[in-house]
C-alpha atoms as a PDB file:
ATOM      1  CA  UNK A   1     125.574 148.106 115.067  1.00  0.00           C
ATOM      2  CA  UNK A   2     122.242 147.585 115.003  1.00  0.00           C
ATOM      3  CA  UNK A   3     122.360 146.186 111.507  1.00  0.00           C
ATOM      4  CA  UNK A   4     124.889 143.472 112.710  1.00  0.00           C
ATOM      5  CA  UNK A   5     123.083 142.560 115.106  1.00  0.00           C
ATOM      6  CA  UNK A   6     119.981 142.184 112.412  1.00  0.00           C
ATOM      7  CA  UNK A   7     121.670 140.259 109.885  1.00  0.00           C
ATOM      8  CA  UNK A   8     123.253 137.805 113.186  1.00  0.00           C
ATOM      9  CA  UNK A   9     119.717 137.066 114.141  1.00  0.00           C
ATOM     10  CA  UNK A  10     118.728 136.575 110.483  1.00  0.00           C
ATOM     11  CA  UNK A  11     121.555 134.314 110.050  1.00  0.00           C
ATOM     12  CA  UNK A  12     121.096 132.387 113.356  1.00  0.00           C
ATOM     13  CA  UNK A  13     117.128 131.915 112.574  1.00  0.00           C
ATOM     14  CA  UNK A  14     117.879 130.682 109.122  1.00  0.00           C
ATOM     15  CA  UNK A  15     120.352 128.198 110.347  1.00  0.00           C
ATOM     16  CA  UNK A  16     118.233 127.057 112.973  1.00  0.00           C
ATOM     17  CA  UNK A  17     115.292 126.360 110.565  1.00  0.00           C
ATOM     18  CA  UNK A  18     117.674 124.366 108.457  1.00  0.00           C
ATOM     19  CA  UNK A  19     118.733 122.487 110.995  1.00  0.00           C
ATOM     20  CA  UNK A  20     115.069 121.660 111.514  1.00  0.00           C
ATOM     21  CA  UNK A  21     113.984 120.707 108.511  1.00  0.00           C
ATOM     22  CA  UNK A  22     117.626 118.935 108.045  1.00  0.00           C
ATOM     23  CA  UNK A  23     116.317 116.793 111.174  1.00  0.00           C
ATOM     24  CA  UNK A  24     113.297 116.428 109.863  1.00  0.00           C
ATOM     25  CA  UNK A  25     114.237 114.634 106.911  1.00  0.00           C
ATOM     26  CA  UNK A  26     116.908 112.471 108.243  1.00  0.00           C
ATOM     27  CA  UNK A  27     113.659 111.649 110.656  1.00  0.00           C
ATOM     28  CA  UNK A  28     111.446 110.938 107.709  1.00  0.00           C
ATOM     29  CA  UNK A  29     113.788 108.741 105.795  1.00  0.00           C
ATOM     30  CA  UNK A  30     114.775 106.272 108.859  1.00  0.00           C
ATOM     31  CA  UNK A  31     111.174 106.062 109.670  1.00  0.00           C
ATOM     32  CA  UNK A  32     110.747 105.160 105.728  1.00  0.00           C
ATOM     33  CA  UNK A  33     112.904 102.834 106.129  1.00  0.00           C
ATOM     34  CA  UNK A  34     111.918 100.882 109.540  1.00  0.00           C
ATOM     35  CA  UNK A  35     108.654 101.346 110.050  1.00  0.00           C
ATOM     36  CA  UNK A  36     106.688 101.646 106.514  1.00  0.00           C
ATOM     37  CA  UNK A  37     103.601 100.698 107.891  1.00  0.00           C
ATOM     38  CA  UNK A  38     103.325 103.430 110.180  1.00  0.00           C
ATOM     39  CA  UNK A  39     104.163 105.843 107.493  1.00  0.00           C
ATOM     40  CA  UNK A  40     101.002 104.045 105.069  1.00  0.00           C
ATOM     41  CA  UNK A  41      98.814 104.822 108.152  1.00  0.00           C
ATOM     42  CA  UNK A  42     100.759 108.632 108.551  1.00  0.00           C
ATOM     43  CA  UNK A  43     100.237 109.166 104.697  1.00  0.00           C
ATOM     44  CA  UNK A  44      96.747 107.567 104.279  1.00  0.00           C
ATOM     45  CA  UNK A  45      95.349 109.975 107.402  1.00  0.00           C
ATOM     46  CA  UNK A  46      97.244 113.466 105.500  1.00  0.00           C
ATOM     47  CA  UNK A  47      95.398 111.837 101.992  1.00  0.00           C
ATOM     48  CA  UNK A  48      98.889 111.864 100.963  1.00  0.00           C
ATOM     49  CA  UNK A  49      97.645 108.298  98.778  1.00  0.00           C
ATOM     50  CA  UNK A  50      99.949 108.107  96.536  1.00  0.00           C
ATOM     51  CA  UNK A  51     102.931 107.728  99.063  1.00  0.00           C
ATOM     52  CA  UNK A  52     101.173 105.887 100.825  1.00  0.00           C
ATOM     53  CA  UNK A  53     100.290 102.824  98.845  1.00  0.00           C
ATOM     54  CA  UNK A  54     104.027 103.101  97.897  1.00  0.00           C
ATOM     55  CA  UNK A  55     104.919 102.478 101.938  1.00  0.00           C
ATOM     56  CA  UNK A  56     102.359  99.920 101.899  1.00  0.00           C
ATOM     57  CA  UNK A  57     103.895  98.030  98.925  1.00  0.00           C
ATOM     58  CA  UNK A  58     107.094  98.248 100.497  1.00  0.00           C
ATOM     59  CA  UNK A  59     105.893  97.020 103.609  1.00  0.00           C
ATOM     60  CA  UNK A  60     104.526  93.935 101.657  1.00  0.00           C
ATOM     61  CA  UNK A  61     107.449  93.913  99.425  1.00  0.00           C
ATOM     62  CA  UNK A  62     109.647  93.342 102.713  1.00  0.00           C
ATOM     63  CA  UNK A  63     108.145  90.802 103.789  1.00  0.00           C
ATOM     64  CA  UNK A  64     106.701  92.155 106.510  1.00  0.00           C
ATOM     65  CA  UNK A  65     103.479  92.829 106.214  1.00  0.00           C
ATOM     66  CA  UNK A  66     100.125  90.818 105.561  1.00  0.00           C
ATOM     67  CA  UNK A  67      97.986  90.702 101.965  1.00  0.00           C
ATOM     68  CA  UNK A  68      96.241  93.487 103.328  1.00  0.00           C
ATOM     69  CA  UNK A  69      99.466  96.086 102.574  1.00  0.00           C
ATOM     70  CA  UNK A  70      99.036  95.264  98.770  1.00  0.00           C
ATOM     71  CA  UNK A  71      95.205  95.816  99.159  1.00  0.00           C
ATOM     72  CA  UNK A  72      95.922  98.766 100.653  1.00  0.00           C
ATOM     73  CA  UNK A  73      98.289  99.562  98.125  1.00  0.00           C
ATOM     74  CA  UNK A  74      95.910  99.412  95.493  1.00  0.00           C
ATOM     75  CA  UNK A  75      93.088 101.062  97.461  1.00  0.00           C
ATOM     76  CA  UNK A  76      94.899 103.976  97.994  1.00  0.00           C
ATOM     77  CA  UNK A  77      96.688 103.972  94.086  1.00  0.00           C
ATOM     78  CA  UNK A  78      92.915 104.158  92.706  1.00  0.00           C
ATOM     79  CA  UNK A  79      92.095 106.831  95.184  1.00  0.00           C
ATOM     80  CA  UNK A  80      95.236 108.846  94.013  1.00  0.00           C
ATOM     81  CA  UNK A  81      93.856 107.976  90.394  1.00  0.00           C
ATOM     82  CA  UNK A  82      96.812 106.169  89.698  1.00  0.00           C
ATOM     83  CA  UNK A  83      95.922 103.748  87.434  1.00  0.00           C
ATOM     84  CA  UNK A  84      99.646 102.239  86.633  1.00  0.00           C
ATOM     85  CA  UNK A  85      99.450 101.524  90.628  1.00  0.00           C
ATOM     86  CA  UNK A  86      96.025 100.009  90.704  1.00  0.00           C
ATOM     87  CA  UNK A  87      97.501  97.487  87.479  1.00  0.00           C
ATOM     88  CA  UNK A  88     100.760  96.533  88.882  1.00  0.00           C
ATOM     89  CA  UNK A  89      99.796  96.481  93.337  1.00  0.00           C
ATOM     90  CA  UNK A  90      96.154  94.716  91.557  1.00  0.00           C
ATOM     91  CA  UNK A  91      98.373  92.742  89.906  1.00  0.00           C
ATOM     92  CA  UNK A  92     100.668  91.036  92.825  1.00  0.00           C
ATOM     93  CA  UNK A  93      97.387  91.325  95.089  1.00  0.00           C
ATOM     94  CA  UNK A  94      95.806  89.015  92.758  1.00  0.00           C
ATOM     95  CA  UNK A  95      98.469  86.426  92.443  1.00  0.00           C
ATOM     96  CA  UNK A  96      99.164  85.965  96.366  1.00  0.00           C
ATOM     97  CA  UNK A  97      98.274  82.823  97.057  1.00  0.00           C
ATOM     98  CA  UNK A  98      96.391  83.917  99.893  1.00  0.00           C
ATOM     99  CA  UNK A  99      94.145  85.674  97.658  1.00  0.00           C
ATOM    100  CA  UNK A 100      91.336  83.198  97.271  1.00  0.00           C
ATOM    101  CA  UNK A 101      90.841  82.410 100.533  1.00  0.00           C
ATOM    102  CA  UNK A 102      91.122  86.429 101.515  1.00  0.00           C
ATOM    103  CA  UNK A 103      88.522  87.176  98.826  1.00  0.00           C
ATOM    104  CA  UNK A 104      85.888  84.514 100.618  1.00  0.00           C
ATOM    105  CA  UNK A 105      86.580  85.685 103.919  1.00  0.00           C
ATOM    106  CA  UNK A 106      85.608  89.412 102.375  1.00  0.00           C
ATOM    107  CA  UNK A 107      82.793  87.730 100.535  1.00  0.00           C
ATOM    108  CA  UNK A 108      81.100  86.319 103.844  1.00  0.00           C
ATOM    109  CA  UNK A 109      81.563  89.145 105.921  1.00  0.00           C
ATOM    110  CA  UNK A 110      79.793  91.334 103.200  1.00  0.00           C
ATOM    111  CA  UNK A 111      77.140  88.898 102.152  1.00  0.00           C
ATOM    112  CA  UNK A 112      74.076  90.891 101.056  1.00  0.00           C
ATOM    113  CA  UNK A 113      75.537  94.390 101.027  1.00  0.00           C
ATOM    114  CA  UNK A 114      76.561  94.649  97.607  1.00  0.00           C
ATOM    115  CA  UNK A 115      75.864  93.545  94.198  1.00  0.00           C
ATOM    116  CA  UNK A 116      79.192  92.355  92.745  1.00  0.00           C
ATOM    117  CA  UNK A 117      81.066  89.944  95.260  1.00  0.00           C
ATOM    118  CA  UNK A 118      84.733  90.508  96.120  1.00  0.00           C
ATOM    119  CA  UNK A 119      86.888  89.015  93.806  1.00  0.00           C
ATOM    120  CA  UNK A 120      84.669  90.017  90.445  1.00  0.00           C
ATOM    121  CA  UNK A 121      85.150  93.679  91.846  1.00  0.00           C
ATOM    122  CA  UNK A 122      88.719  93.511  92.592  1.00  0.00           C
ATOM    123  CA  UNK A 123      89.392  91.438  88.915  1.00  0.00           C
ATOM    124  CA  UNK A 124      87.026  94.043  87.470  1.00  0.00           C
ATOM    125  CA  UNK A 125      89.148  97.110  88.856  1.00  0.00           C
ATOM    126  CA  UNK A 126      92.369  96.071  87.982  1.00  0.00           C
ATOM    127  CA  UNK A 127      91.286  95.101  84.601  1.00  0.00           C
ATOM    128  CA  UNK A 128      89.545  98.214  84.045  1.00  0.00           C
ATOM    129  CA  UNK A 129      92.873  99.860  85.346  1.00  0.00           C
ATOM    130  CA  UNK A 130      94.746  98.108  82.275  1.00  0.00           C
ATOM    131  CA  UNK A 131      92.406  98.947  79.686  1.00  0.00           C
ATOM    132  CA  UNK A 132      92.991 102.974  80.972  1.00  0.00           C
ATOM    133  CA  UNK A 133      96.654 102.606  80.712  1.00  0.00           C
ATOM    134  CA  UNK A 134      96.484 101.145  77.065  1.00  0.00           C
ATOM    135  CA  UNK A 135      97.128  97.170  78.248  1.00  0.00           C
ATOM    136  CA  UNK A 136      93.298  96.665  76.723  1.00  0.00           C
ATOM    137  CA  UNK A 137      94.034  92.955  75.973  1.00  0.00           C
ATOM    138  CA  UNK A 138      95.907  92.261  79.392  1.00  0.00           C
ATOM    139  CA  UNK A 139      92.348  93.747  80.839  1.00  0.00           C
ATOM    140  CA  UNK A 140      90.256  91.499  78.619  1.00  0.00           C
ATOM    141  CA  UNK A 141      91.955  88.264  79.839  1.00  0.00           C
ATOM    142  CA  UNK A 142      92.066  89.145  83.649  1.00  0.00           C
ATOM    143  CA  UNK A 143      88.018  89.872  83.607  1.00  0.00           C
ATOM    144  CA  UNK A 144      87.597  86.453  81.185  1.00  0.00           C
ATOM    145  CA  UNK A 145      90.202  84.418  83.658  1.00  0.00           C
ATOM    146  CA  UNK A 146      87.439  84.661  86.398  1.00  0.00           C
ATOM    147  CA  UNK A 147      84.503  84.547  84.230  1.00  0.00           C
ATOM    148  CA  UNK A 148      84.484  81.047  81.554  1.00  0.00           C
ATOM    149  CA  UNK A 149      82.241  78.869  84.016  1.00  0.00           C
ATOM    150  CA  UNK A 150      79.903  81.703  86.009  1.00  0.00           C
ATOM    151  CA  UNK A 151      78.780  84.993  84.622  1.00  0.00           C
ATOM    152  CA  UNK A 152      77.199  86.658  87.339  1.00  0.00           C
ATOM    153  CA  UNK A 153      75.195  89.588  86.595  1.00  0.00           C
ATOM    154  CA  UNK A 154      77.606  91.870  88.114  1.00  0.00           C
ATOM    155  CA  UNK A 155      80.761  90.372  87.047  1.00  0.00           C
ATOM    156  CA  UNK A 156      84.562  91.802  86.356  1.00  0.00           C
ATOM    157  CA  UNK A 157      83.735  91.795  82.690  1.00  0.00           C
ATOM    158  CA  UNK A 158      80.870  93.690  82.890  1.00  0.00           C
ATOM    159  CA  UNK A 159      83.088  96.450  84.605  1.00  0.00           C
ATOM    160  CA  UNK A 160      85.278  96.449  81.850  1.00  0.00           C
ATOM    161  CA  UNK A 161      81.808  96.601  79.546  1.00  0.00           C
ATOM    162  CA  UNK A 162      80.673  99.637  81.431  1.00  0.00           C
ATOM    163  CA  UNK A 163      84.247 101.553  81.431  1.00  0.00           C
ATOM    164  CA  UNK A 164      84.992 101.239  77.120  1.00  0.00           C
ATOM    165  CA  UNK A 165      81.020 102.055  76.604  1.00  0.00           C
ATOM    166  CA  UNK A 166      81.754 105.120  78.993  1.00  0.00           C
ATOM    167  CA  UNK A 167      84.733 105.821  76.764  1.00  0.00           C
ATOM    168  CA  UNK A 168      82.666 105.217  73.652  1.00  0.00           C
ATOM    169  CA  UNK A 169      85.865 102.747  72.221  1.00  0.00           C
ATOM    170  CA  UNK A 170      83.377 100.868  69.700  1.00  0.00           C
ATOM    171  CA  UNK A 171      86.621  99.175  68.308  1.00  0.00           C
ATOM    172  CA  UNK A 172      87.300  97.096  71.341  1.00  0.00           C
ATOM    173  CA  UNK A 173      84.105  96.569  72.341  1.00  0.00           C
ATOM    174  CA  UNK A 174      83.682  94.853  69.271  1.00  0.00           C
ATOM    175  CA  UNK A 175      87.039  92.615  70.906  1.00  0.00           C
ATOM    176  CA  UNK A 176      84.864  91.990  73.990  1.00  0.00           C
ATOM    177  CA  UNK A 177      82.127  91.193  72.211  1.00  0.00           C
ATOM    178  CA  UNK A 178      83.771  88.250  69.910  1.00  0.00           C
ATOM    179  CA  UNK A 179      85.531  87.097  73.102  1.00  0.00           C
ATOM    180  CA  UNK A 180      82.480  86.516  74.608  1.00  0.00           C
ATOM    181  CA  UNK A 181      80.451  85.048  71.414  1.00  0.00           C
ATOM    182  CA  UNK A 182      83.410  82.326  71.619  1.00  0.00           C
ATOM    183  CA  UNK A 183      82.528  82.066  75.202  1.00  0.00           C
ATOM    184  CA  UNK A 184      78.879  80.948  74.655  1.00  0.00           C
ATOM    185  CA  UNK A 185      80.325  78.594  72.087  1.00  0.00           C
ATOM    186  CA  UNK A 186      81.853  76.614  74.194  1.00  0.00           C
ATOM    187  CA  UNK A 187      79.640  76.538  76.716  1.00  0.00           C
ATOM    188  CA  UNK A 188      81.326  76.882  79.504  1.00  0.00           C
ATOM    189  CA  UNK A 189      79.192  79.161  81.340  1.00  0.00           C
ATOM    190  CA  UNK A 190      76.553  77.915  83.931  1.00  0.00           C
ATOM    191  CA  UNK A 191      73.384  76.951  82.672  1.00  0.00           C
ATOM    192  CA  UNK A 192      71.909  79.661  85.376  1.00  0.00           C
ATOM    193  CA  UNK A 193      74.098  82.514  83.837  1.00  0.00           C
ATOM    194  CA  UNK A 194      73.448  82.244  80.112  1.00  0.00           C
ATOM    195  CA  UNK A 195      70.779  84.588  80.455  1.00  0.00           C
ATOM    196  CA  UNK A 196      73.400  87.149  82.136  1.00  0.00           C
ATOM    197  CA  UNK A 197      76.060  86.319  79.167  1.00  0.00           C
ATOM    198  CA  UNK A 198      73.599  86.767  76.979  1.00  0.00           C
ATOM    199  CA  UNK A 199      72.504  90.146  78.409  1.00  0.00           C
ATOM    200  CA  UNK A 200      76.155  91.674  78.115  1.00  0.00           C
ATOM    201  CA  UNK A 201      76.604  90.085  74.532  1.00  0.00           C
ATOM    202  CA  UNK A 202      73.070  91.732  73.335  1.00  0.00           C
ATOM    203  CA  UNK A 203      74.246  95.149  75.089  1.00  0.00           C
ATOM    204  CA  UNK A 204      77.662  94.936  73.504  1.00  0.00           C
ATOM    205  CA  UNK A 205      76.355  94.093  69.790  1.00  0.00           C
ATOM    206  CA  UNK A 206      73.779  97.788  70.128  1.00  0.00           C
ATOM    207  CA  UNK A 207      76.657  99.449  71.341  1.00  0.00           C
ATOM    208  CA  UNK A 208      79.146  98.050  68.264  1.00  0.00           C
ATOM    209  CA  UNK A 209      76.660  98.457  65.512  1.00  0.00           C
END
């Protein structure tokens, strides 16, 4: 008898902790799907960052949301050391049209604090995010795109610089470094950044050789 009555509470806890977690996920997939911004924020606070720059794309992929869910997005994908994230959220952060005037209003607010401005540092990160995932020329041309009439000291291309010295890829730094050759050709470049072209083209040639 008593061994009924055993396996009956056994039974009844284990369907009542089914039932649970049963709720639980039919709770979890309608918030998913209504309210993806409030799981980014649930996700982001448990440093679950991979799920949630995937709620905060969707968010922006709905049409919901503001350019800030794809920054997010990509935050959090480079934080989760995602790179394929940080390359294609980077990507579609990039070519919202309300990029430029986002990156200013970014660029104002941090005036002073750090060394590379807004847009170089998100152009640099997503470029340096191709060049990890094997897309090295897709990387090249995103740093260059912003970069062929200023070269700021700190600059997207420099990033890139910094990450295939790191990696010690001589090969394509030799790519960067005949890019950017052509680049002082045509002077394009500021008069006022030569010196800073110069500088990466100089590094780039001691690295190579």
């Amino acid at each position: 008898m008593a061994r009924q009555i055993t396996k009956l509470v056994i039974k009844t806890m284990l369907v009542t902790l089914l039932s649970i977690v049963g709720l639980a996920v039919v709770f979890f997939l309608i918030l998913s799907l209504t309210a993806p911004a409030a799981m980014a924020r649930l996700t982001l606070d448990l440093g679950m960052y991979t799920q949630s720059a995937w709620f905060s794309s969707l968010q922006y992929a709905d049409g919901k949301g503001d350019i800030e869910n794809i920054e997010l997005a990509m935050n959090c994908s480079s934080l989760a050391g995602d790179e394929e994230g940080v390359a294609e959220y980077g990507a579609a952060f990039i070519a919202d049209e309300r990029f430029p005037e986002y990156a200013a209003a970014r660029e104002a607010e941090e005036a002073g604090k750090y060394s590379e401005v807004y847009t170089q540092f998100v152009y640099g990160r997503v470029g340096v995010a191709h060049y990890r995932i094997g897309q090295k020329a897709e990387g090249l041309e995103l740093t260059l795109s912003v970069n062929r009439t200023s070269f700021d000291e700190y600059n997207a291309v420099t990033d890139l610089i910094n990450e295939v010295i790191l990696a010690g890829d001589t090969a394509f730094g030799g790519e960067i470094l005949t890019s950017l050759s052509e680049l002082r050709s045509a002077a394009t470049v500021a008069a006022e950044d030569e010196e800073n072209l110069n500088a990466a083209i100089e590094n780039l040639t001691i690295f190579t050789t």
